[in-house]
C-alpha atoms as a PDB file:
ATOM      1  CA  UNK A   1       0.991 -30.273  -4.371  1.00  0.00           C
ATOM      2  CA  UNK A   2       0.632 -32.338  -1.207  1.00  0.00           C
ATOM      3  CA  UNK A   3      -3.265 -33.182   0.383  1.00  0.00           C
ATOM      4  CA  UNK A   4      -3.852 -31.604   3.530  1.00  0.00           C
ATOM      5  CA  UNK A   5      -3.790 -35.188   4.846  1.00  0.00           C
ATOM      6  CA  UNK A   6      -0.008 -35.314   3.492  1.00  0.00           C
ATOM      7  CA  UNK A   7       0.529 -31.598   4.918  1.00  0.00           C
ATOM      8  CA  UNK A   8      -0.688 -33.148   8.857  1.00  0.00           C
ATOM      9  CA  UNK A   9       1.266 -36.002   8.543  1.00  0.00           C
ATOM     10  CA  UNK A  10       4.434 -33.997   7.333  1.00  0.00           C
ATOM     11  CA  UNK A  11       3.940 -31.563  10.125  1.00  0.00           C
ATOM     12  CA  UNK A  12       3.087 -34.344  12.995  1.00  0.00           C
ATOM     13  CA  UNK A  13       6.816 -36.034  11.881  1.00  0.00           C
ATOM     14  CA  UNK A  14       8.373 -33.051  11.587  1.00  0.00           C
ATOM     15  CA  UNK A  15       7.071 -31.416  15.262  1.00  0.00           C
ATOM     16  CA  UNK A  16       7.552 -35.710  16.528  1.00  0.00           C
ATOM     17  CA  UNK A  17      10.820 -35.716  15.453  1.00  0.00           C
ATOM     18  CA  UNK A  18      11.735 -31.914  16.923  1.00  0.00           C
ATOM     19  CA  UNK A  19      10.523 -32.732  20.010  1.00  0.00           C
ATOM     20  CA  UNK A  20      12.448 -35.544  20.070  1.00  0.00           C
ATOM     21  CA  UNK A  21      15.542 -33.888  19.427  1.00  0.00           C
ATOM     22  CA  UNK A  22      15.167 -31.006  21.535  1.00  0.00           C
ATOM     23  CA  UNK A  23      15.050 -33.300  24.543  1.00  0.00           C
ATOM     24  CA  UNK A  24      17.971 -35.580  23.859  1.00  0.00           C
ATOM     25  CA  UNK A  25      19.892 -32.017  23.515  1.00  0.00           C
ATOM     26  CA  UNK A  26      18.048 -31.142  27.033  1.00  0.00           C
ATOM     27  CA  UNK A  27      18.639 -34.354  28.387  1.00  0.00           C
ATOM     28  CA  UNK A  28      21.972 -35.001  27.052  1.00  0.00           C
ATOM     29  CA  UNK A  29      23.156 -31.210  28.269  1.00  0.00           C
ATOM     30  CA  UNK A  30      22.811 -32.245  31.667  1.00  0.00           C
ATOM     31  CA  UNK A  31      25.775 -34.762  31.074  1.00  0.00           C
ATOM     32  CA  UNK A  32      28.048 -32.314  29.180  1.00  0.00           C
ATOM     33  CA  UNK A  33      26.080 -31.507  26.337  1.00  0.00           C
ATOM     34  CA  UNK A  34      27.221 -31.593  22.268  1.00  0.00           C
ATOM     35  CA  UNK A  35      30.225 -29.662  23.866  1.00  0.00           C
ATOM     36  CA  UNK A  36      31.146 -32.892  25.698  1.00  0.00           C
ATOM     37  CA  UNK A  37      30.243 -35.487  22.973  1.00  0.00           C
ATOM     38  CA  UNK A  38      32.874 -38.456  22.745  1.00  0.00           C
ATOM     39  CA  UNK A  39      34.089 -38.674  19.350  1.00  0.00           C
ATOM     40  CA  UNK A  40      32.929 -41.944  17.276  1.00  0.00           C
ATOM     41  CA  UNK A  41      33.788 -42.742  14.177  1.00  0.00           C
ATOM     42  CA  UNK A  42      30.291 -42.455  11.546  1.00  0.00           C
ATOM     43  CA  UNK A  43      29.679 -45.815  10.783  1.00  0.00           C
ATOM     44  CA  UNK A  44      27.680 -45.319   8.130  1.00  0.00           C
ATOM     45  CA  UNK A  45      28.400 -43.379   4.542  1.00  0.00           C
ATOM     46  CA  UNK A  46      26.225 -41.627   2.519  1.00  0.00           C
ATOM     47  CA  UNK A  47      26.037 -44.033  -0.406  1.00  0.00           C
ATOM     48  CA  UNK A  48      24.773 -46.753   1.575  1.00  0.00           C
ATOM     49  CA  UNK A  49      22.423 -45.224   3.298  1.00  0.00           C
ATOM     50  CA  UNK A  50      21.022 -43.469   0.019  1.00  0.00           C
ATOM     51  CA  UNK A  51      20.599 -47.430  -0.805  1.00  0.00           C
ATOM     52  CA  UNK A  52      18.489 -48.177   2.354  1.00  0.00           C
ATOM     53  CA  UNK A  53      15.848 -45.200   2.625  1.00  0.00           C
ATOM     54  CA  UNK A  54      15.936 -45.218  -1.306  1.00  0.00           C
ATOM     55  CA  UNK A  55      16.395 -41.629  -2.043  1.00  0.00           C
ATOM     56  CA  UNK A  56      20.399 -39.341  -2.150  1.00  0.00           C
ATOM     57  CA  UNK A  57      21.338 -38.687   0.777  1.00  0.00           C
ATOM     58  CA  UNK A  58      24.887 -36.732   1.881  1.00  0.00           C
ATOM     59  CA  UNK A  59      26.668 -35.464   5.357  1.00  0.00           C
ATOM     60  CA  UNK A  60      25.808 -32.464   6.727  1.00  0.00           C
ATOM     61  CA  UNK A  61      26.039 -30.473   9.522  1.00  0.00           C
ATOM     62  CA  UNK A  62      22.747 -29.852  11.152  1.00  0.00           C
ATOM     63  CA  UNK A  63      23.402 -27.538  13.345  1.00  0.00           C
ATOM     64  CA  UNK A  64      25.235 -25.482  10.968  1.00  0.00           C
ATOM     65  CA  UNK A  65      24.495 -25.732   6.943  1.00  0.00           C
ATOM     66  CA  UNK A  66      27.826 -23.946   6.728  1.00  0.00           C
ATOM     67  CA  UNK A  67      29.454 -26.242   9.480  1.00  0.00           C
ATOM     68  CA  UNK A  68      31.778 -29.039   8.126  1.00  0.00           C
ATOM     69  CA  UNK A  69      29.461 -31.971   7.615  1.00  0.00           C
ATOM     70  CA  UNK A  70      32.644 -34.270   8.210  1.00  0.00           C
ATOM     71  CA  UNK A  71      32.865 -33.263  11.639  1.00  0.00           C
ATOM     72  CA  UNK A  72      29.525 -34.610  12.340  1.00  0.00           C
ATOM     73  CA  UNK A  73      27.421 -38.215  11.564  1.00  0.00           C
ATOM     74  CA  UNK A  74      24.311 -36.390  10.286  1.00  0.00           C
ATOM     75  CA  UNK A  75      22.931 -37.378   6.687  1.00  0.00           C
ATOM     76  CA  UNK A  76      20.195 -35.390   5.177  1.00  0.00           C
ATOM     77  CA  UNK A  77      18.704 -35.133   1.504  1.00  0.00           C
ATOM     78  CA  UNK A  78      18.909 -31.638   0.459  1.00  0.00           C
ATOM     79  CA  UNK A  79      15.984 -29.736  -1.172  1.00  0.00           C
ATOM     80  CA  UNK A  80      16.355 -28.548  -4.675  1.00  0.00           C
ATOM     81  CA  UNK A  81      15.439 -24.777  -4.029  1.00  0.00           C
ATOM     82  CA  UNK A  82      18.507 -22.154  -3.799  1.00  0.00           C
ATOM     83  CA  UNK A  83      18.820 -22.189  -0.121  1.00  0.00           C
ATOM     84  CA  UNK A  84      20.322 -25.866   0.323  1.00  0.00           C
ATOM     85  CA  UNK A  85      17.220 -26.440   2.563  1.00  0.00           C
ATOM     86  CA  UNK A  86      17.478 -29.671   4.587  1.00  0.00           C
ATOM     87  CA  UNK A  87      14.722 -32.208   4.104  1.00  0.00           C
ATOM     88  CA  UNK A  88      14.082 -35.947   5.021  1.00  0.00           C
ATOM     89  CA  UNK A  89      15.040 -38.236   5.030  1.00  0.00           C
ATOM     90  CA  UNK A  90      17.084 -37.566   8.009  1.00  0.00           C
ATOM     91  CA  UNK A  91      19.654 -39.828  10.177  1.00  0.00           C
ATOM     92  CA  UNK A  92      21.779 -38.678  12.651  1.00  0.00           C
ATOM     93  CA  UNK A  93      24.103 -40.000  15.613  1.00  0.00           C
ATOM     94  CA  UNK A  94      25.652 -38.603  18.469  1.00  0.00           C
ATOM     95  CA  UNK A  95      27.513 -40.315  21.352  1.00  0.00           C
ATOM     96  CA  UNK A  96      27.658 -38.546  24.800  1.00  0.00           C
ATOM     97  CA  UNK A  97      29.367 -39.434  27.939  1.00  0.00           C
ATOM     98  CA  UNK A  98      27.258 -41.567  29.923  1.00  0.00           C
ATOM     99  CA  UNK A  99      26.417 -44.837  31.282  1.00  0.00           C
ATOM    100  CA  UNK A 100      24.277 -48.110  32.206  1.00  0.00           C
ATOM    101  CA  UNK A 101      22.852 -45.779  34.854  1.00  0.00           C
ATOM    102  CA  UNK A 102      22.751 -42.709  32.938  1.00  0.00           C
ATOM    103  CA  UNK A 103      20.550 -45.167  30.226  1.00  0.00           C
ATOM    104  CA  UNK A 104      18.413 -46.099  32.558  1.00  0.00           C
ATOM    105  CA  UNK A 105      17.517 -42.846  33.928  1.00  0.00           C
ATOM    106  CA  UNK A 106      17.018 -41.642  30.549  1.00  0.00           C
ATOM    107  CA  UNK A 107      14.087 -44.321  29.688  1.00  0.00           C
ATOM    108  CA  UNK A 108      12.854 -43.380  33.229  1.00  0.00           C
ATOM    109  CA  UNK A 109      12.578 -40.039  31.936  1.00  0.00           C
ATOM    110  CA  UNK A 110      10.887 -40.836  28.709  1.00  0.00           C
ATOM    111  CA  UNK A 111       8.376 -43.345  30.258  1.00  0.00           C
ATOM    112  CA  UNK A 112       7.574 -40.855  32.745  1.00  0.00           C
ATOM    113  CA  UNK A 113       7.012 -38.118  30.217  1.00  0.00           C
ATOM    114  CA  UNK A 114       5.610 -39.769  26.916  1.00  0.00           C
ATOM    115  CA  UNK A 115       2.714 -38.607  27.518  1.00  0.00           C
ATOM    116  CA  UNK A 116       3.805 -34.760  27.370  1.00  0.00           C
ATOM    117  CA  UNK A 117       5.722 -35.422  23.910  1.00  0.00           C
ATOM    118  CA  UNK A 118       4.408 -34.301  20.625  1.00  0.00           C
ATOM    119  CA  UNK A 119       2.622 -37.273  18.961  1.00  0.00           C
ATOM    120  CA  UNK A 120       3.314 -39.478  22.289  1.00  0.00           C
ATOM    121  CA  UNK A 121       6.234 -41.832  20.937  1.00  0.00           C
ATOM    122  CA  UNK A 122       5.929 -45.249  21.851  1.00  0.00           C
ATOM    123  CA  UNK A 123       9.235 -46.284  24.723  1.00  0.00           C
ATOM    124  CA  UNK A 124      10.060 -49.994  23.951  1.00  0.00           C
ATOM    125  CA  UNK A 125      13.410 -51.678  25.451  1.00  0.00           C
ATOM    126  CA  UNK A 126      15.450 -52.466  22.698  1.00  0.00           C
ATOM    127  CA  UNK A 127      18.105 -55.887  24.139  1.00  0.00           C
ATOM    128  CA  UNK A 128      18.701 -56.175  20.752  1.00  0.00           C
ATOM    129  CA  UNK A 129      20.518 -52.971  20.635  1.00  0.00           C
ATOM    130  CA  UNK A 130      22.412 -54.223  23.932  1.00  0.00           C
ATOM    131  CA  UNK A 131      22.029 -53.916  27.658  1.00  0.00           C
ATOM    132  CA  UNK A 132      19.874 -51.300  28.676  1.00  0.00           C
ATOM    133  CA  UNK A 133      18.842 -49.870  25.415  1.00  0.00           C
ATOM    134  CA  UNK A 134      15.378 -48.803  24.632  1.00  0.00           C
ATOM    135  CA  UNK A 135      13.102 -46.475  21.641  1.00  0.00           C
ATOM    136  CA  UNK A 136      11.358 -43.882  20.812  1.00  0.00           C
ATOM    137  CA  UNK A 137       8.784 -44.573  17.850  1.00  0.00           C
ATOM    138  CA  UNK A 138       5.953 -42.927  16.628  1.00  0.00           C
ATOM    139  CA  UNK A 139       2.670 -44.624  15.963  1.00  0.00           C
ATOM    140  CA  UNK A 140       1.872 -43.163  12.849  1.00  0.00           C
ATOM    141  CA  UNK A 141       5.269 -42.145  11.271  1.00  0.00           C
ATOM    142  CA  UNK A 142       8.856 -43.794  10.422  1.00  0.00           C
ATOM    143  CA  UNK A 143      10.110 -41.453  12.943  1.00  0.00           C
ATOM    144  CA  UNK A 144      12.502 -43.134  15.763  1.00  0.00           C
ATOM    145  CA  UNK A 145      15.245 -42.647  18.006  1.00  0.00           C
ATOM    146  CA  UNK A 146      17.323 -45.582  19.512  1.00  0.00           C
ATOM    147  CA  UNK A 147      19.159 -44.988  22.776  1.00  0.00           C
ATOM    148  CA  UNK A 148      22.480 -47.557  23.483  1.00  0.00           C
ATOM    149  CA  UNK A 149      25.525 -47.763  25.278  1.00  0.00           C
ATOM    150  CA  UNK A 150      28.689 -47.466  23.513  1.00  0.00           C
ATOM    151  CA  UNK A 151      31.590 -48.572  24.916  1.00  0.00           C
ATOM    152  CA  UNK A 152      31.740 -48.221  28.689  1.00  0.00           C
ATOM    153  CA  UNK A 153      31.826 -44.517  28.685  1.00  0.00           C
ATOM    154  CA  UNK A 154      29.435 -43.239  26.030  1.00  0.00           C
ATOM    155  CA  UNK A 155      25.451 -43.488  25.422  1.00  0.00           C
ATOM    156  CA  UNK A 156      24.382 -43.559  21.611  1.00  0.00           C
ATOM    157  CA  UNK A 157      21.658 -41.415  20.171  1.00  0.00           C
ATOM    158  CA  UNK A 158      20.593 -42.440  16.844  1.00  0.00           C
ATOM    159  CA  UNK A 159      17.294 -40.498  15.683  1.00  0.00           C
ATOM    160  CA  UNK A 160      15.828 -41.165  11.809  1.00  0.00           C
ATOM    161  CA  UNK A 161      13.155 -39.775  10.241  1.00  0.00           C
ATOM    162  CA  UNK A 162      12.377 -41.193   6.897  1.00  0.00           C
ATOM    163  CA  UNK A 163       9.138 -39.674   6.236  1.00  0.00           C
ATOM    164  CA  UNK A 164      10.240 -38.360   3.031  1.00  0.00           C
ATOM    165  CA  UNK A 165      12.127 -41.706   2.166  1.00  0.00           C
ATOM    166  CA  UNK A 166      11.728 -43.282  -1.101  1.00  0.00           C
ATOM    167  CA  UNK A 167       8.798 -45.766  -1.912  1.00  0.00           C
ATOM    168  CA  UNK A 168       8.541 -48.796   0.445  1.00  0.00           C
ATOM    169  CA  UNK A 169      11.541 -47.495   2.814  1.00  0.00           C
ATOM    170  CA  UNK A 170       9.027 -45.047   4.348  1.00  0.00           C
ATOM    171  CA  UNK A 171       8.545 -48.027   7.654  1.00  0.00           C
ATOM    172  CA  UNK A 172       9.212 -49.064  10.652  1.00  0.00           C
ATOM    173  CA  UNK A 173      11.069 -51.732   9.936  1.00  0.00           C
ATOM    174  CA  UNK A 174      13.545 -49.955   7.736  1.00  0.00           C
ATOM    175  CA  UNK A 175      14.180 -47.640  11.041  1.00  0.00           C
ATOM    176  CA  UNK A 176      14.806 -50.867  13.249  1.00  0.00           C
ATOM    177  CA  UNK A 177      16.793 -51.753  10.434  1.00  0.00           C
ATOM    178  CA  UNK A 178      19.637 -48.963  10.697  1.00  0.00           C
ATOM    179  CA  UNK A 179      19.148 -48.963  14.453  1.00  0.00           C
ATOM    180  CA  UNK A 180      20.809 -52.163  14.147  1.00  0.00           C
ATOM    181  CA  UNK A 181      22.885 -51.713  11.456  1.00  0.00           C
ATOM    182  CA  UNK A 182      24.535 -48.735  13.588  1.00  0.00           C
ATOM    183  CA  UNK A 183      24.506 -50.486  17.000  1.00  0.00           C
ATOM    184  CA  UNK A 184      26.374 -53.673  15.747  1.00  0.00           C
ATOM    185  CA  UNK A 185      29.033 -51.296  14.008  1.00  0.00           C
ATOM    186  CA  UNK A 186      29.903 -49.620  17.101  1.00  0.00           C
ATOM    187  CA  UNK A 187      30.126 -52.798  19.354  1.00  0.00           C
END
């Protein structure tokens, strides 16, 4: 049975992370929305990236358990009760149509309000992920989402949250790590 101290931290990543991805939907729905989203190819599988955050993995749909997880380049570990709950870790990309100046006015927007975001994620620029790119990270969780251009035409969205990643993948610098692993697939 988790601590209470386990119990805050879960729930701090888990409202971090929501918060996060409730507004790159709101953001991104001003540019077409997941109605619009450019199709990419999912450079990653599910057998690899069980071997980076150290625990199974598969595809899924997260917006729909009964969706067809093909359709979509979402990976979650799923929960051994009856329901086929989700859990963490979680890593999941979508590419909308957007560019260099639709980047930059989306870390304008997250500099401007980080403050107002659950757990106040940290907003770094990220050249390593290319021109323009930039971060979301939490201070006190492997929690992260990597904004990057894709093409000419398309702005990446990569959040993870490996809270619930194996032993010794639960860090930081195994989230930079598949930010880059992702980024350099798609150039």
């Amino acid at each position: 049975m988790p601590s209470r101290r386990q119990y805050g931290f879960r729930l701090l990543a888990s409202g971090f992370l929501g918060a996060l991805l409730v507004s790159a939907f709101a953001v991104g729905a001003g540019a077409g929305g997941l109605q619009g989203a450019s199709a990419v190819v999912c450079p990653l599988t599910a057998g690899e990236l069980s071997a980076i955050v150290g625990k199974s993995v598969q595809r899924v749909d997260l917006g729909d358990p009964d969706g067809d997880p093909t359709a979509k380049c979402a990976f979650s570990a799923v929960g051994k009760s009856s329901s086929n709950r989700l859990v963490g870790p979680q890593v999941f990309l979508t590419v909308e149509p957007g560019d260099a100046g639709d980047l930059r006015d989306l870390h304008l927007y997250y500099v401007g309000s980080r403050t107002k975001l659950v757990g106040r994620p940290r907003v770094s620029l990220r050249p390593d992920l290319g021109p323009g790119a930039f971060a979301l990270a939490s201070a006190t969780a492997p929690v992260g989402t990597a904004y990057f251009l894709v093409g000419k035409r398309g702005i990446g969205t990569l959040s993870v949250d490996l809270s619930d990643a194996g032993a010794g993948k639960r860090d930081q610098e195994t989230v930079d790590r598949l930010f880059t692993l992702v980024r350099n697939r798609l150039r």
